[in-house]
C-alpha atoms as a PDB file:
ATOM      1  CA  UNK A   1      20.168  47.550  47.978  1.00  0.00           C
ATOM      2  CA  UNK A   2      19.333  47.929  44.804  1.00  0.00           C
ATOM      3  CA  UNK A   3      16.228  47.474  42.935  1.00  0.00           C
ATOM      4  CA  UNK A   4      15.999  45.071  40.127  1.00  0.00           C
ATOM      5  CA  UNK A   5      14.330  46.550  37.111  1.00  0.00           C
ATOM      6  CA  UNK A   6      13.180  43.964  33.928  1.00  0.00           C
ATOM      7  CA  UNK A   7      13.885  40.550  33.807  1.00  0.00           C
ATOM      8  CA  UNK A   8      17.106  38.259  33.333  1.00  0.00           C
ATOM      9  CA  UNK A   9      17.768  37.636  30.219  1.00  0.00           C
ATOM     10  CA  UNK A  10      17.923  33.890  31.113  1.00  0.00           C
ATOM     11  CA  UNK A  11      14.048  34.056  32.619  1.00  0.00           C
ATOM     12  CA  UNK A  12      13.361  35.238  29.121  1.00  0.00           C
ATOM     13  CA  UNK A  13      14.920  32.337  27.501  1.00  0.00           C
ATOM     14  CA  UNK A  14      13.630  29.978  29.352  1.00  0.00           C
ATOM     15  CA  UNK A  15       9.746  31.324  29.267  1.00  0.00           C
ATOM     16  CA  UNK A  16      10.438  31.176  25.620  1.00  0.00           C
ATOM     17  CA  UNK A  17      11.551  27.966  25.065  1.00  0.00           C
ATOM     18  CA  UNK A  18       8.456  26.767  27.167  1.00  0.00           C
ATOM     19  CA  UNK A  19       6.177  28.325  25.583  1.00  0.00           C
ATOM     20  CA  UNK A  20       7.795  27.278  22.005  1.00  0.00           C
ATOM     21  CA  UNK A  21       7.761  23.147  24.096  1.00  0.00           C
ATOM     22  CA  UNK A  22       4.095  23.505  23.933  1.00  0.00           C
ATOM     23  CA  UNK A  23       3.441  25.089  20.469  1.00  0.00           C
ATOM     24  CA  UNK A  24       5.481  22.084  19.302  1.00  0.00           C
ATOM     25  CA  UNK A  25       3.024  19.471  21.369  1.00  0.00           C
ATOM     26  CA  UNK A  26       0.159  20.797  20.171  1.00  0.00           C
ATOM     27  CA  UNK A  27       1.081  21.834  16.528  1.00  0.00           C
ATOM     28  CA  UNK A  28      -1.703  18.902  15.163  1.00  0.00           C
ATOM     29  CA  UNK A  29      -4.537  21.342  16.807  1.00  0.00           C
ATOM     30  CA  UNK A  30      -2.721  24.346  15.207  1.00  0.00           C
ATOM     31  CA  UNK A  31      -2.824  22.644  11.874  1.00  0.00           C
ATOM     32  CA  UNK A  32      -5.914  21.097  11.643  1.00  0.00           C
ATOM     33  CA  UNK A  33      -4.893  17.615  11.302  1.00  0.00           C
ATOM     34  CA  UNK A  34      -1.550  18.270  10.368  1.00  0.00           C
ATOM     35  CA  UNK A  35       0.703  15.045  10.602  1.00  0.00           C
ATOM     36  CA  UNK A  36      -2.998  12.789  10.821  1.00  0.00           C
ATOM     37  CA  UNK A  37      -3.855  14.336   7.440  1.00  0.00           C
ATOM     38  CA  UNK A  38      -0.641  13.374   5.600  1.00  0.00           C
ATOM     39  CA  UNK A  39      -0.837  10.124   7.163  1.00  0.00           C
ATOM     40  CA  UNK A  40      -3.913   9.814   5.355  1.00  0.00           C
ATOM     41  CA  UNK A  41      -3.341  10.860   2.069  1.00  0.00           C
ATOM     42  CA  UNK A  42       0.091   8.684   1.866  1.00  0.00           C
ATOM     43  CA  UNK A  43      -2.124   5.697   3.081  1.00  0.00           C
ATOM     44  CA  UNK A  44      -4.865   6.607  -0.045  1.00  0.00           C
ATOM     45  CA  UNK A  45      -2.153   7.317  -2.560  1.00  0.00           C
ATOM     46  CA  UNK A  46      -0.225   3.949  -1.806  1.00  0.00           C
ATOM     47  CA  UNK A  47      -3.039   1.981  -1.691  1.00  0.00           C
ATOM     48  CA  UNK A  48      -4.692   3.282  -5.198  1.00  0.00           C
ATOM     49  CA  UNK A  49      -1.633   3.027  -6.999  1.00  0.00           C
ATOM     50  CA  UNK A  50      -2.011  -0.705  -5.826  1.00  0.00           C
ATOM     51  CA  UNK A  51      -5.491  -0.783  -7.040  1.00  0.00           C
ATOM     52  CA  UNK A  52      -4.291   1.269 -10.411  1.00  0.00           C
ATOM     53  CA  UNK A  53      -1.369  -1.587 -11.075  1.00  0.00           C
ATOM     54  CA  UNK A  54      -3.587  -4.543 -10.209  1.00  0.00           C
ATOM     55  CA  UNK A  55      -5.875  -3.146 -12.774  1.00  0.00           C
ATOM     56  CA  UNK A  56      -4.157  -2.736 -15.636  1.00  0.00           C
ATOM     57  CA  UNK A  57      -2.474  -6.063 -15.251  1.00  0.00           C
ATOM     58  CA  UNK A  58      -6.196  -7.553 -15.168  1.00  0.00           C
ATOM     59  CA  UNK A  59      -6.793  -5.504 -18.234  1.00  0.00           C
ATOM     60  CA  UNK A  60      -4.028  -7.183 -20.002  1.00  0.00           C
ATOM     61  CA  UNK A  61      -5.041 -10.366 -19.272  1.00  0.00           C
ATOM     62  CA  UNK A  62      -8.790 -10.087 -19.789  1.00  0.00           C
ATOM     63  CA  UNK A  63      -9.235  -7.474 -22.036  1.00  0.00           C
ATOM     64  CA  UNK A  64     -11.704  -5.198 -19.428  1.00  0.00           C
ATOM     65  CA  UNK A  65     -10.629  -3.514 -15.992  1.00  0.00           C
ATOM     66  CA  UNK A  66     -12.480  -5.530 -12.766  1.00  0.00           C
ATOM     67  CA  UNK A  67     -15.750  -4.785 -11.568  1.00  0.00           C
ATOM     68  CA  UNK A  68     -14.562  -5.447  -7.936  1.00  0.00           C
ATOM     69  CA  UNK A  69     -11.645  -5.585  -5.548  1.00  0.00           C
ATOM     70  CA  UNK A  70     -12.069  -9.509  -5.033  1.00  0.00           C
ATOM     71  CA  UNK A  71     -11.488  -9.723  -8.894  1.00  0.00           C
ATOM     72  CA  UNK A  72      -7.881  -8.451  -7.928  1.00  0.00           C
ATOM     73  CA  UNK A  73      -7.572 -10.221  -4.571  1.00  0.00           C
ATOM     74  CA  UNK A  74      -6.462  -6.884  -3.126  1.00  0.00           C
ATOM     75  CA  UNK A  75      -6.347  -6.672   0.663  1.00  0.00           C
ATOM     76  CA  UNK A  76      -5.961  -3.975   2.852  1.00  0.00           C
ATOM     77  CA  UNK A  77      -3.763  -3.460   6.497  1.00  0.00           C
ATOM     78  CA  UNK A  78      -5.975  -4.731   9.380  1.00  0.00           C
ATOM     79  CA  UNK A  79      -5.402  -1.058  10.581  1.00  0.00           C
ATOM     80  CA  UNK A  80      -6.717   0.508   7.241  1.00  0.00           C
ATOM     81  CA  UNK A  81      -8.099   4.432   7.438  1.00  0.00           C
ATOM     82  CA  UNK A  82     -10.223   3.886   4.702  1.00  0.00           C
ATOM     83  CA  UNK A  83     -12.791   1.405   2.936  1.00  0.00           C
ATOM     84  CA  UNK A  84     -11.816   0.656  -0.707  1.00  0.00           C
ATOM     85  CA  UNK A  85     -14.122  -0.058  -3.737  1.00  0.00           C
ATOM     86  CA  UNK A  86     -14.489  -0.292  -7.497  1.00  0.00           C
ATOM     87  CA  UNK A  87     -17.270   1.726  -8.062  1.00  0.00           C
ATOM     88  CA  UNK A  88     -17.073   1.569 -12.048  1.00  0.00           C
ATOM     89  CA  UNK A  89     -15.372  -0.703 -14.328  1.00  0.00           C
ATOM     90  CA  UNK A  90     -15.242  -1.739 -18.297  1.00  0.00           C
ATOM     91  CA  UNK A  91     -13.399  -2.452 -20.849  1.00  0.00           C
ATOM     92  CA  UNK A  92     -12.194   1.526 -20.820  1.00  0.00           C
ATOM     93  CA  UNK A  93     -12.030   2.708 -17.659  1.00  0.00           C
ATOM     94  CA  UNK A  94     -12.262   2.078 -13.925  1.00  0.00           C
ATOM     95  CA  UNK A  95     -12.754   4.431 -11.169  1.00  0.00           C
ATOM     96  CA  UNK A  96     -12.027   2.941  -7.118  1.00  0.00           C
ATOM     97  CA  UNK A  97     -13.124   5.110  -3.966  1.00  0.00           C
ATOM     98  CA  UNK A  98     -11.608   5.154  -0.619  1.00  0.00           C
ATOM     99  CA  UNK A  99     -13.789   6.474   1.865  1.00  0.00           C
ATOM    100  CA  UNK A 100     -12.562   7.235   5.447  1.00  0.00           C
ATOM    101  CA  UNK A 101     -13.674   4.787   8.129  1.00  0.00           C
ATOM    102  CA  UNK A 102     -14.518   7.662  11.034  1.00  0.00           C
ATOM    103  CA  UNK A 103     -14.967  10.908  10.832  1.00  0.00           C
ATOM    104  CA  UNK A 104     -11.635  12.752  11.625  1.00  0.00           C
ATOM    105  CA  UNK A 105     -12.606  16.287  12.008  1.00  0.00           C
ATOM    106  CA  UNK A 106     -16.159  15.736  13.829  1.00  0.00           C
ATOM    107  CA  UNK A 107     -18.053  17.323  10.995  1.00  0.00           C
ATOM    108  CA  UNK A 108     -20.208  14.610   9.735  1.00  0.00           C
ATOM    109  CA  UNK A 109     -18.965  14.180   6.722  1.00  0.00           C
ATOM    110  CA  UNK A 110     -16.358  11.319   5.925  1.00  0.00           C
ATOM    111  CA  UNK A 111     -13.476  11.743   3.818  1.00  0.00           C
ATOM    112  CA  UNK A 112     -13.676  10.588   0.067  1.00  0.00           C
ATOM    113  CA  UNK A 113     -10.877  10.011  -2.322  1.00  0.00           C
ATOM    114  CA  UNK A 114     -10.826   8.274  -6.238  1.00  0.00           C
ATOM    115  CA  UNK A 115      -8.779   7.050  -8.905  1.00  0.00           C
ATOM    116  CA  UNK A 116      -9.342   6.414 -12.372  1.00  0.00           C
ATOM    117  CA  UNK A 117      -7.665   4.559 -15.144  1.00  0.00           C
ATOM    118  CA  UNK A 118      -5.368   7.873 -15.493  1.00  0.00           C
ATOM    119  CA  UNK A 119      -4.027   7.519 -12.733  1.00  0.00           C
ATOM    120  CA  UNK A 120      -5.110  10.945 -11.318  1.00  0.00           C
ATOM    121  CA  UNK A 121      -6.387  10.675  -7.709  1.00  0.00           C
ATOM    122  CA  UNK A 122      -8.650  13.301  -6.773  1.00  0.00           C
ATOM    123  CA  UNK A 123     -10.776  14.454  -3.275  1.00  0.00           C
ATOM    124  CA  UNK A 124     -13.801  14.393  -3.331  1.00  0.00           C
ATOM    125  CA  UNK A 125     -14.756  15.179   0.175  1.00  0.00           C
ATOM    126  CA  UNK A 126     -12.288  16.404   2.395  1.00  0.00           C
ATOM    127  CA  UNK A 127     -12.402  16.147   6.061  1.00  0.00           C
END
């Protein structure tokens, strides 16, 4: 008889593919978030540019950007990630937060985004 020296190529393969099964599974741990993250942001940047058009069309009626959300009778999903405010408003300019409702990451710290009357959304705390 004779002895068998290395393996298949087929055990190979299939050790491979299994192993590449589980990377795949697990690539949010691997990434740090990965899919939850962009999940996130997308939520953020379609809700500001809500807030941003709702503005400006308050500012064309009244002359001054709104000093609150209410003012705008914005609402957010009942499954919202994130807690939305005007934190400064006048007849200028207008900047609106979104902070995180938990803490993703386990760090302490929750995750803070803005927008002003430029439109530019910025982070101001990751997570």
């Amino acid at each position: 008889m004779r002895e068998r020296r290395g393996s298949p190529f087929w055990e190979v393969l299939i050790l491979l593919a299994a192993v590449g099964l589980l990377l795949v599974l697990n690539l949010d741990r691997f990434t740090q978030g990965g899919r939850s993250a962009r999940v996130r942001f997308a939520e953020v940047e379609h809700e500001f540019r809500r807030i941003w058009e709702l503005q400006e069309g308050y500012r064309n009626i009244y002359g001054t950007y709104a000093p609150s959300l209410d003012s705008l009778n914005f609402r957010t999903m009942p499954d919202a990630l994130f807690r939305y405010s005007v934190v400064q408003a006048d007849s200028f300019t207008f900047r609106a937060e979104a902070e995180a409702l938990r803490d993703y990451d386990g760090d302490g710290v929750l995750e803070l985004w803005q927008i002003d009357h430029t439109k530019r959304i910025t982070c101001k705390r990751g997570d």
